[in-house]
C-alpha atoms as a PDB file:
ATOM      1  CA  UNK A   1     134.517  63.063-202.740  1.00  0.00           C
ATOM      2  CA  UNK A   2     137.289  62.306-199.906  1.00  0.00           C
ATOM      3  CA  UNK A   3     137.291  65.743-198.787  1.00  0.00           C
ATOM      4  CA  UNK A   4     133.551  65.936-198.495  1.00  0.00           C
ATOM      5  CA  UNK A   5     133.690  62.586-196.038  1.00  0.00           C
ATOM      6  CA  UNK A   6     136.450  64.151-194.327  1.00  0.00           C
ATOM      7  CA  UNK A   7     135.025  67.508-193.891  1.00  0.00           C
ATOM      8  CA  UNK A   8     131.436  65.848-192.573  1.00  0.00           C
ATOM      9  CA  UNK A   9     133.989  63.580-190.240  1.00  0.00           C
ATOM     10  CA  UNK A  10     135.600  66.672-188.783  1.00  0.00           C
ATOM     11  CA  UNK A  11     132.023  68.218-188.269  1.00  0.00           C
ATOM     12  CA  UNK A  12     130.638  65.754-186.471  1.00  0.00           C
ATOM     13  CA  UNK A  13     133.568  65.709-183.800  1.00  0.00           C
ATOM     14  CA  UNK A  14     134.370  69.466-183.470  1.00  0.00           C
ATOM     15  CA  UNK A  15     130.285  70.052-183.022  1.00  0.00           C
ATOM     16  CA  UNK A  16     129.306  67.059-180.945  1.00  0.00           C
ATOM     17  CA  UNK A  17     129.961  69.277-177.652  1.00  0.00           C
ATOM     18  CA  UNK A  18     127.691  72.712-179.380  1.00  0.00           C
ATOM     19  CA  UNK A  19     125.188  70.405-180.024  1.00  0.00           C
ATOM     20  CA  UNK A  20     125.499  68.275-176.910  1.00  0.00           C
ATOM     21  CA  UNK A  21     125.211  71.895-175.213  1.00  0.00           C
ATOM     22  CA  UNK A  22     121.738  72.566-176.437  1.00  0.00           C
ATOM     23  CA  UNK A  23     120.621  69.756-175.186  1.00  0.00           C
ATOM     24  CA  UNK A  24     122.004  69.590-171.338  1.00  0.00           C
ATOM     25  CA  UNK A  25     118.594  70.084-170.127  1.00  0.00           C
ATOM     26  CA  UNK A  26     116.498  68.105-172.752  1.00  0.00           C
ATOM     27  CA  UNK A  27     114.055  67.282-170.052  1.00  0.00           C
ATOM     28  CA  UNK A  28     111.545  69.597-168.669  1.00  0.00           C
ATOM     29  CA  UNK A  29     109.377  66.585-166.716  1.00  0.00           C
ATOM     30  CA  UNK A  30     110.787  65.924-163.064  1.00  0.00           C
ATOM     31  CA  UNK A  31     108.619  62.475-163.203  1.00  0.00           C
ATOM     32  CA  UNK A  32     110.174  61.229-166.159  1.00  0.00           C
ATOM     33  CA  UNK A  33     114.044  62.442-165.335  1.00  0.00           C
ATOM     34  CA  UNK A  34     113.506  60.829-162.248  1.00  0.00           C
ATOM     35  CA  UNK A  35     112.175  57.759-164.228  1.00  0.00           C
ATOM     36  CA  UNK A  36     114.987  57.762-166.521  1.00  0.00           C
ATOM     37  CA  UNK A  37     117.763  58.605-163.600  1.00  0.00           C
ATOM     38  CA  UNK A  38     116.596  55.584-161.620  1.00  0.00           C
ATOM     39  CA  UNK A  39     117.225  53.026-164.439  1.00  0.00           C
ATOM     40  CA  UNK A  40     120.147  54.457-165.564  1.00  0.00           C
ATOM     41  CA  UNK A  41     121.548  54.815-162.165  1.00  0.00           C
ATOM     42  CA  UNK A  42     122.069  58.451-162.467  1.00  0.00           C
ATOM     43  CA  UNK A  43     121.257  61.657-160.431  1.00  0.00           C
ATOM     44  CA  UNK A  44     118.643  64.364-161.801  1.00  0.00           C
ATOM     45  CA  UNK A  45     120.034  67.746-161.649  1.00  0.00           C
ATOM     46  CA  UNK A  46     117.030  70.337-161.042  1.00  0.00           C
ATOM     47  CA  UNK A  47     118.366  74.284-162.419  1.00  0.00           C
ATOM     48  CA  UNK A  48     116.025  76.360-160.400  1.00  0.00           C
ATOM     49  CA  UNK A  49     115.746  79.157-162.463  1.00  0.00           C
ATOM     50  CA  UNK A  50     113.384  82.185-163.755  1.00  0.00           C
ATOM     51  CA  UNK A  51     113.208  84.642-166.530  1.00  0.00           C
ATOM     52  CA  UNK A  52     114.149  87.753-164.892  1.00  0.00           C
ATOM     53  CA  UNK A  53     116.803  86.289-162.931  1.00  0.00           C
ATOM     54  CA  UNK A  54     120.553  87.225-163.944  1.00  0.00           C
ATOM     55  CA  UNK A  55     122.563  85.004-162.646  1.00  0.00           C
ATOM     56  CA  UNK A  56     120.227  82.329-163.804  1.00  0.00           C
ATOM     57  CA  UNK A  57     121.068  83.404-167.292  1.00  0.00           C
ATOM     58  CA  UNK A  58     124.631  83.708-166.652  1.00  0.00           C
ATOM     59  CA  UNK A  59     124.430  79.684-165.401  1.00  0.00           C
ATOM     60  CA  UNK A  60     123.519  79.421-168.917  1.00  0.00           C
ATOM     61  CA  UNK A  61     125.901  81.322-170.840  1.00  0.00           C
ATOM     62  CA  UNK A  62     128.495  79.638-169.364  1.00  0.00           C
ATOM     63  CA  UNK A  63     128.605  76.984-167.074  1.00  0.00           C
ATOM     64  CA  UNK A  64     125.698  74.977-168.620  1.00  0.00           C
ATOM     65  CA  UNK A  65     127.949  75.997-171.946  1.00  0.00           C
ATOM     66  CA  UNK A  66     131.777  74.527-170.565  1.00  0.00           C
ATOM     67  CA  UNK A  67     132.760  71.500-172.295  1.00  0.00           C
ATOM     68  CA  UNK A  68     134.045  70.039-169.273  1.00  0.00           C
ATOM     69  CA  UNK A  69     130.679  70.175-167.141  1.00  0.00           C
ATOM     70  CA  UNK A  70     128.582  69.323-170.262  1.00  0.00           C
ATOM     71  CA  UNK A  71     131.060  65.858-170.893  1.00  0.00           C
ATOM     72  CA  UNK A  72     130.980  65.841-166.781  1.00  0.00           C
ATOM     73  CA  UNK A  73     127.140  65.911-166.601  1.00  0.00           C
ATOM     74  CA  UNK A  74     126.480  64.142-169.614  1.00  0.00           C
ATOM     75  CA  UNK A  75     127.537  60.650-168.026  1.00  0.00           C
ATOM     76  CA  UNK A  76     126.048  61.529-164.165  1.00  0.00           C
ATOM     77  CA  UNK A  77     123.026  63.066-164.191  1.00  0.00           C
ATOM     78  CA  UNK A  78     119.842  63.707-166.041  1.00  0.00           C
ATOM     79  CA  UNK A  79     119.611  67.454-165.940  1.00  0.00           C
ATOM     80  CA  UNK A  80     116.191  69.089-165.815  1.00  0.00           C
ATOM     81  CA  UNK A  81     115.166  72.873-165.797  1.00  0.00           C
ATOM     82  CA  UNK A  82     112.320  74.493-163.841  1.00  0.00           C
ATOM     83  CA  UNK A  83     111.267  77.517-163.991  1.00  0.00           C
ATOM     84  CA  UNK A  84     109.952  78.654-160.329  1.00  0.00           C
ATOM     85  CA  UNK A  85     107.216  81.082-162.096  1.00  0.00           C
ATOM     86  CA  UNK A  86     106.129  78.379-164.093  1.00  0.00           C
ATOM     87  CA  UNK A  87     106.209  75.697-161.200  1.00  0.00           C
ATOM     88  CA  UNK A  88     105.730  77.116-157.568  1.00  0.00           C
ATOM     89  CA  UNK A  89     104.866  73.908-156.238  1.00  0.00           C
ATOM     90  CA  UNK A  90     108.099  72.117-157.528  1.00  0.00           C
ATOM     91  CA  UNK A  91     109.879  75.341-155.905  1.00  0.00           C
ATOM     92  CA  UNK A  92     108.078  74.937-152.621  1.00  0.00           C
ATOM     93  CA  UNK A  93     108.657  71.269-152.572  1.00  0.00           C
ATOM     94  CA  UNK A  94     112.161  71.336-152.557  1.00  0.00           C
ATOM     95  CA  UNK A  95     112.538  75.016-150.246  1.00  0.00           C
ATOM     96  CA  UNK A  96     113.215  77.081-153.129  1.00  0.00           C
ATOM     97  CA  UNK A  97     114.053  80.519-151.694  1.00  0.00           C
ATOM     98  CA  UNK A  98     117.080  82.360-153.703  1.00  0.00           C
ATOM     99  CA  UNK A  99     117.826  82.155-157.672  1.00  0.00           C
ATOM    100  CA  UNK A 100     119.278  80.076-159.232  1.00  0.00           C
ATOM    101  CA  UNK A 101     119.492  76.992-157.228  1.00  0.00           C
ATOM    102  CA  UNK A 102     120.628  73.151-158.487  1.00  0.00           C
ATOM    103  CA  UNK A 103     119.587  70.513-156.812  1.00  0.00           C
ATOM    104  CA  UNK A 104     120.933  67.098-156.938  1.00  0.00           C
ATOM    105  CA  UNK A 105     118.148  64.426-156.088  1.00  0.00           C
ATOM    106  CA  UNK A 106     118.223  60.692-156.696  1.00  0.00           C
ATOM    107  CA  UNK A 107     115.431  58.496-158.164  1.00  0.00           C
ATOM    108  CA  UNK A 108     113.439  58.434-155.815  1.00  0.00           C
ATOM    109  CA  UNK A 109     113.170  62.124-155.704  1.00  0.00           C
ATOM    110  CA  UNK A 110     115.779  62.159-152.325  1.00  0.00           C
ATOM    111  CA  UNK A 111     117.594  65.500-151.949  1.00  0.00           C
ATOM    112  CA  UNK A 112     121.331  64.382-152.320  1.00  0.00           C
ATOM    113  CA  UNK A 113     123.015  67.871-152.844  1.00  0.00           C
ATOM    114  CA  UNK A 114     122.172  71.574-153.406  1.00  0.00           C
ATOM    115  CA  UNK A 115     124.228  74.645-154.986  1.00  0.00           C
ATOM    116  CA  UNK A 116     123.074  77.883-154.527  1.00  0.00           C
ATOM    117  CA  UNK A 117     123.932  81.040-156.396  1.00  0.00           C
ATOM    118  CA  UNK A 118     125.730  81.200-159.238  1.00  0.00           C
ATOM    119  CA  UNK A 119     129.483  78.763-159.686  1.00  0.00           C
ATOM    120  CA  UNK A 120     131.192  79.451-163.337  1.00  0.00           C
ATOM    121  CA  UNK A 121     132.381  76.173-164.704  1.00  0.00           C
ATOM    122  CA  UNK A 122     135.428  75.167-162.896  1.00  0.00           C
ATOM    123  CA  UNK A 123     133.548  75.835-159.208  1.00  0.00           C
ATOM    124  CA  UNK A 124     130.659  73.859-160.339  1.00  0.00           C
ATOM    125  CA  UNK A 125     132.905  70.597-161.222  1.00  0.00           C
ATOM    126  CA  UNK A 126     135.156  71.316-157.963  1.00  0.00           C
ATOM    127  CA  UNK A 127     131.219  70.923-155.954  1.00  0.00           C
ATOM    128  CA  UNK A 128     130.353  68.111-158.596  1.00  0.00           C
ATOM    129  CA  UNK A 129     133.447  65.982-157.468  1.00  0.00           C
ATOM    130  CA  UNK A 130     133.116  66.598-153.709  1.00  0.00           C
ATOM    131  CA  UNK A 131     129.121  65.192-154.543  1.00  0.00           C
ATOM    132  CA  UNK A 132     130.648  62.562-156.272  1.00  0.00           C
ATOM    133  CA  UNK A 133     133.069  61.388-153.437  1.00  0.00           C
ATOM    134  CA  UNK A 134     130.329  61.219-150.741  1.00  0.00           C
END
């Protein structure tokens, strides 16, 4: 019976981050991130992305993926994807002209920052902390 416990303990600490990972981008509505961001004080990151675009995918293979940017993220932002064949008018809102693009915006919907082209994990939270500093 102890060993059950234990190994459901262990479980739940070793697969907090895999299932944390899945859900980086649990939102897909920018009105209610940016709802949610603004009372919690947070940024929304916006993924630009598309279907046929590699590096997109790559983003989430492995950046989206990292421990460190998931436990990084987790605390600072509200992250949403968009899909620019699914929401043109989202991508010509916010100048949406090369794949994939992240865009750091504030509450109120306020460009704060913007990444283009693909950054594997440890470029990503090296951007992230200049962001952070300004």
């Amino acid at each position: 019976m102890k060993s059950h416990a234990l190994i459901s303990f262990l479980a739940g600490i070793f697969l907090t981050p895999v299932l944390w990972a899945e859900d980086l981008f649990f939102m897909e509505d920018l009105m209610a991130a940016q709802k949610v961001a603004k009372s919690t004080r947070k940024l929304v990151m916006i993924d630009f992305k598309a279907e046929w675009c590699g590096p997109c995918k790559m983003l989430d293979q492995t950046t989206w993926k990292d421990e460190s940017v998931i436990l990084t993220l987790r605390d600072k932002a509200v992250a949403v994807k968009v899909d620019v064949d699914e929401r043109s008018e989202l991508a010509t809102k916010y100048s949406i002209h090369s794949l994939p693009t992240v865009i750091f915006v504030d509450g109120n919907g306020n460009e704060v920052s913007r990444f283009i082209g693909y950054r594997d994990a440890e470029e990503f939270l090296k951007e992230f902390s200049k962001l952070e500093e300004s």
